[in-house]
C-alpha atoms as a PDB file:
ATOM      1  CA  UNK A   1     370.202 239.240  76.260  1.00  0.00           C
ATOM      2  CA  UNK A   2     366.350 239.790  75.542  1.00  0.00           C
ATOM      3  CA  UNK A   3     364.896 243.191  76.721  1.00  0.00           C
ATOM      4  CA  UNK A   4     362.640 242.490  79.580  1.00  0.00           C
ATOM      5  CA  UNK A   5     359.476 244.494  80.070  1.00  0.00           C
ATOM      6  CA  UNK A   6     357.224 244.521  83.422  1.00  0.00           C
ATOM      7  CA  UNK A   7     354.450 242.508  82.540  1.00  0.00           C
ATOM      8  CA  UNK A   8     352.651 241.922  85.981  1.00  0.00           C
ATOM      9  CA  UNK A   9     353.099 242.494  90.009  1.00  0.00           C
ATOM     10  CA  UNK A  10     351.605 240.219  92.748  1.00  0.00           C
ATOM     11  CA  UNK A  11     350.461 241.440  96.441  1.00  0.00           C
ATOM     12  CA  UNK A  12     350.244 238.926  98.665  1.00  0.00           C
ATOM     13  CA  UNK A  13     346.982 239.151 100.497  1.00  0.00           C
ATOM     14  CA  UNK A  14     345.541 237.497 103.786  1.00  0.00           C
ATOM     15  CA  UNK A  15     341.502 238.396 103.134  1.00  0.00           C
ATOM     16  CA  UNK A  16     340.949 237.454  99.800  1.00  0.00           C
ATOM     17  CA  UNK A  17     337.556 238.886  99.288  1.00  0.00           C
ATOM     18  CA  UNK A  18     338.090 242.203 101.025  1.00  0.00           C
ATOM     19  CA  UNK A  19     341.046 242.555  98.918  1.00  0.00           C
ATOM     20  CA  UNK A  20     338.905 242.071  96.019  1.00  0.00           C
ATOM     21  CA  UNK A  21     336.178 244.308  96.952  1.00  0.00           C
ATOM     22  CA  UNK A  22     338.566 247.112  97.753  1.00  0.00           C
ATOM     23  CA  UNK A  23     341.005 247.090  94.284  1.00  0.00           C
ATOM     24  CA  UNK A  24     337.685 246.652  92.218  1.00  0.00           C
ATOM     25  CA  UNK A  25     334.853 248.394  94.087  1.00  0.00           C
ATOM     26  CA  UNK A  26     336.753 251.444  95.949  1.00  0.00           C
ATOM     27  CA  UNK A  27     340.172 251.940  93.358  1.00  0.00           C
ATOM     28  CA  UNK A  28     338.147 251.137  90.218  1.00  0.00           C
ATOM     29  CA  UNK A  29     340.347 248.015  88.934  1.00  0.00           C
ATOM     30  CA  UNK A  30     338.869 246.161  86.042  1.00  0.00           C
ATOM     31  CA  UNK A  31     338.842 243.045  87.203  1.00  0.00           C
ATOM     32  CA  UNK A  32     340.395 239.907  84.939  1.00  0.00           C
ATOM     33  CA  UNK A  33     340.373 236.359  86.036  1.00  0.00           C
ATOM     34  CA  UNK A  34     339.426 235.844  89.754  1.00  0.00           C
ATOM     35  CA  UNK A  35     339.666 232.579  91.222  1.00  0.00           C
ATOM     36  CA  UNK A  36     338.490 232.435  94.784  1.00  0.00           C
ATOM     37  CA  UNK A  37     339.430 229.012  95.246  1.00  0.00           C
ATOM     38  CA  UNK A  38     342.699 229.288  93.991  1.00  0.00           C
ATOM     39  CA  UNK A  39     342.854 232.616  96.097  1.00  0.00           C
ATOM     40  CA  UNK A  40     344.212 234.768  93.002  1.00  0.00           C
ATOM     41  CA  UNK A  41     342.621 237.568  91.158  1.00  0.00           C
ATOM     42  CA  UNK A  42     344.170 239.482  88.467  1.00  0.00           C
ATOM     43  CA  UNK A  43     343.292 243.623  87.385  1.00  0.00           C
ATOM     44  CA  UNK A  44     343.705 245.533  84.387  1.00  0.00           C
ATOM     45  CA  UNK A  45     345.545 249.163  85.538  1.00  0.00           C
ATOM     46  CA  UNK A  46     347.018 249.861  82.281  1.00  0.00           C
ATOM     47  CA  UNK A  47     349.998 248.259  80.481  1.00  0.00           C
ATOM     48  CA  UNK A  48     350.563 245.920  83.795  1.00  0.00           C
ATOM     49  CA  UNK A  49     348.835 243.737  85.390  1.00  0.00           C
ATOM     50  CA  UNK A  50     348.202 243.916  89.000  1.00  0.00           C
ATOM     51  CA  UNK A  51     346.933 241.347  91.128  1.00  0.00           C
ATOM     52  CA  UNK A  52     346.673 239.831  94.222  1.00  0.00           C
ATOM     53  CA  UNK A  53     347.312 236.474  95.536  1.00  0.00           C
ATOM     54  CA  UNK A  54     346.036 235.007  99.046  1.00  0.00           C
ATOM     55  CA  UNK A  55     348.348 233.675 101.663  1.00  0.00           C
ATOM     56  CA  UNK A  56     348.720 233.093 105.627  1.00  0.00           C
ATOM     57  CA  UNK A  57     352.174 233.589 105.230  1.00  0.00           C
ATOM     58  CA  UNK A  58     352.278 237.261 107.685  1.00  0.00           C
ATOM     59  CA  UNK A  59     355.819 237.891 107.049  1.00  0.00           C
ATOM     60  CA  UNK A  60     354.127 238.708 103.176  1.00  0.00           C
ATOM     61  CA  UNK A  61     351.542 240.829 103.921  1.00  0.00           C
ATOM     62  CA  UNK A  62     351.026 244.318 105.436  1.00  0.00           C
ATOM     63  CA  UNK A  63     354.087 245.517 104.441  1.00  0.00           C
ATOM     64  CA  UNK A  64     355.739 248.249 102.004  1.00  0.00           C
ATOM     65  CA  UNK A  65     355.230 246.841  98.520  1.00  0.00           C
ATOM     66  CA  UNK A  66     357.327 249.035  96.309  1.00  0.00           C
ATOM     67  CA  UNK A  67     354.575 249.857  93.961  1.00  0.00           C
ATOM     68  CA  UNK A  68     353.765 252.728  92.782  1.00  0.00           C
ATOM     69  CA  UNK A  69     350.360 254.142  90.983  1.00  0.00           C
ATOM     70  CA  UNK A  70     350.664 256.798  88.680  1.00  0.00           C
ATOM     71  CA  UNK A  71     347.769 259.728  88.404  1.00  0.00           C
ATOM     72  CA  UNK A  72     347.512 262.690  86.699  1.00  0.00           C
ATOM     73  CA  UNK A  73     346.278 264.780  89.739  1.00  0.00           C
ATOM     74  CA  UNK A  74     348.445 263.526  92.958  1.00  0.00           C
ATOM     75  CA  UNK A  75     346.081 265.877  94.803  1.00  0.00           C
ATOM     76  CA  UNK A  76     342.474 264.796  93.318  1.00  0.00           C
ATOM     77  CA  UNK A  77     343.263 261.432  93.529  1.00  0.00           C
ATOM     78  CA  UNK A  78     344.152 261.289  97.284  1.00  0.00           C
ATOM     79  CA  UNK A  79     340.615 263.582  97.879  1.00  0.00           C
ATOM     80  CA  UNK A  80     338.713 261.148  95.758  1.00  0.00           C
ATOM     81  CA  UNK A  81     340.472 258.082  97.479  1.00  0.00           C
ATOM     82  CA  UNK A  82     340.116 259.380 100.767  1.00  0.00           C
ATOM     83  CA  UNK A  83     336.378 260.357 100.321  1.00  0.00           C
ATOM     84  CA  UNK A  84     336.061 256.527  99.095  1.00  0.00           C
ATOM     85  CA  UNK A  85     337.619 255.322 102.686  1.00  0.00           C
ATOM     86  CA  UNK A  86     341.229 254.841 101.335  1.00  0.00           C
ATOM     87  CA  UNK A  87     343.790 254.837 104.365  1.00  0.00           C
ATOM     88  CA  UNK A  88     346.756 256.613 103.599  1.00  0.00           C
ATOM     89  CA  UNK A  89     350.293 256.530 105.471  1.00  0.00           C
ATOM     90  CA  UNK A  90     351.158 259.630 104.007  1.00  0.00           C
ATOM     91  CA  UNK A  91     349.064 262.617 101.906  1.00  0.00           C
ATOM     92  CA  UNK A  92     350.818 263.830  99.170  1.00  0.00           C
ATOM     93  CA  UNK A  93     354.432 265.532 100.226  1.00  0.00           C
ATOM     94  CA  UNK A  94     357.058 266.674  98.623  1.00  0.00           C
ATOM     95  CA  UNK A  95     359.716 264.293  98.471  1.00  0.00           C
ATOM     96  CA  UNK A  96     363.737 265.853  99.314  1.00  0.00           C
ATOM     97  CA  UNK A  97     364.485 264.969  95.435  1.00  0.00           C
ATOM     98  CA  UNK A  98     361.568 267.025  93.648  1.00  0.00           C
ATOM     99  CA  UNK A  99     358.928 264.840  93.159  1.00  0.00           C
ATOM    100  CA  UNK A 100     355.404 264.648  95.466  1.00  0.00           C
ATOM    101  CA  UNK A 101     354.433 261.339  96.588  1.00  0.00           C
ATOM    102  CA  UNK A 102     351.292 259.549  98.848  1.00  0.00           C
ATOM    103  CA  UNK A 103     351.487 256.184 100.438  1.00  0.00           C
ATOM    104  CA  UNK A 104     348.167 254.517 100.792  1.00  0.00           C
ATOM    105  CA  UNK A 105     347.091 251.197 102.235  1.00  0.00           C
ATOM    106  CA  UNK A 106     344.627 248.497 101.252  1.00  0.00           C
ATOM    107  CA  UNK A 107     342.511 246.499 103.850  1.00  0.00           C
ATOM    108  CA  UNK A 108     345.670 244.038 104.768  1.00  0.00           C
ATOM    109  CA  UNK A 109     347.616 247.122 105.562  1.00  0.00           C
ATOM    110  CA  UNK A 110     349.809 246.646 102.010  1.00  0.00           C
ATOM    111  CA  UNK A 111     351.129 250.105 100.941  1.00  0.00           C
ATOM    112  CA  UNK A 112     352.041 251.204  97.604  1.00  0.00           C
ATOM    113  CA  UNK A 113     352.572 254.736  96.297  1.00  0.00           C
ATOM    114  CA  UNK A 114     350.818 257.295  94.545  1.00  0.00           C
ATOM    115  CA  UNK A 115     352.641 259.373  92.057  1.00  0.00           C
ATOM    116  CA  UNK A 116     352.127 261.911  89.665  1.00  0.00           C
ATOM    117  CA  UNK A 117     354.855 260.463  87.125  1.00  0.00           C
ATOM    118  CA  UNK A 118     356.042 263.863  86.032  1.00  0.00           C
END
């Protein structure tokens, strides 16, 4: 069998443009192709690609996603994110197996991790 390698993750979304505004103008995504119309925008956040897709499907959205961010400051990060109007579910704790984790939301109520990968 081939290797696989992650190559991109999809959030569904229910406010297109909010979610657009928020993963570009408040997390600092670099944006790719966005396509309104088609409801689907794509970001650059390293070797993956993150993006979003629209949907009225509410079983999709608002929801615990899986995905985790990583930063090299877990504490920074959730100041700076915060500051920016970030909603988090959880500041950074230390998790029962070692690590220290934060769960933030975006404006559908989608929440993902933050991580310090070490």
């Amino acid at each position: 069998m081939s290797q696989l390698s992650l190559g991109y993750v999809n959030v569904f979304v229910k406010d297109f443009d909010a979610a657009v505004a928020f993963y570009r103008d408040t997390l600092g995504f670099a944006p790719g192709n966005v396509d309104a119309g088609f409801g689907y925008a794509s970001f650059e956040v390293g070797p993956v690609s993150f993006a979003i897709a629209k949907t009225d499907d509410t079983k999709l959205v608002g929801r615990h996603t899986g995905v985790g961010f990583i930063v090299d400051d877990i504490d920074a990060a959730y100041r700076d994110m915060s500051d920016a109007g970030v909603a988090f579910e959880m500041a950074p704790t230390k998790q029962p197996w070692g690590g220290t984790l934060a769960l933030f939301k975006d404006p559908d109520g989608n929440i993902f991790y933050l991580d310090p990968g070490h």
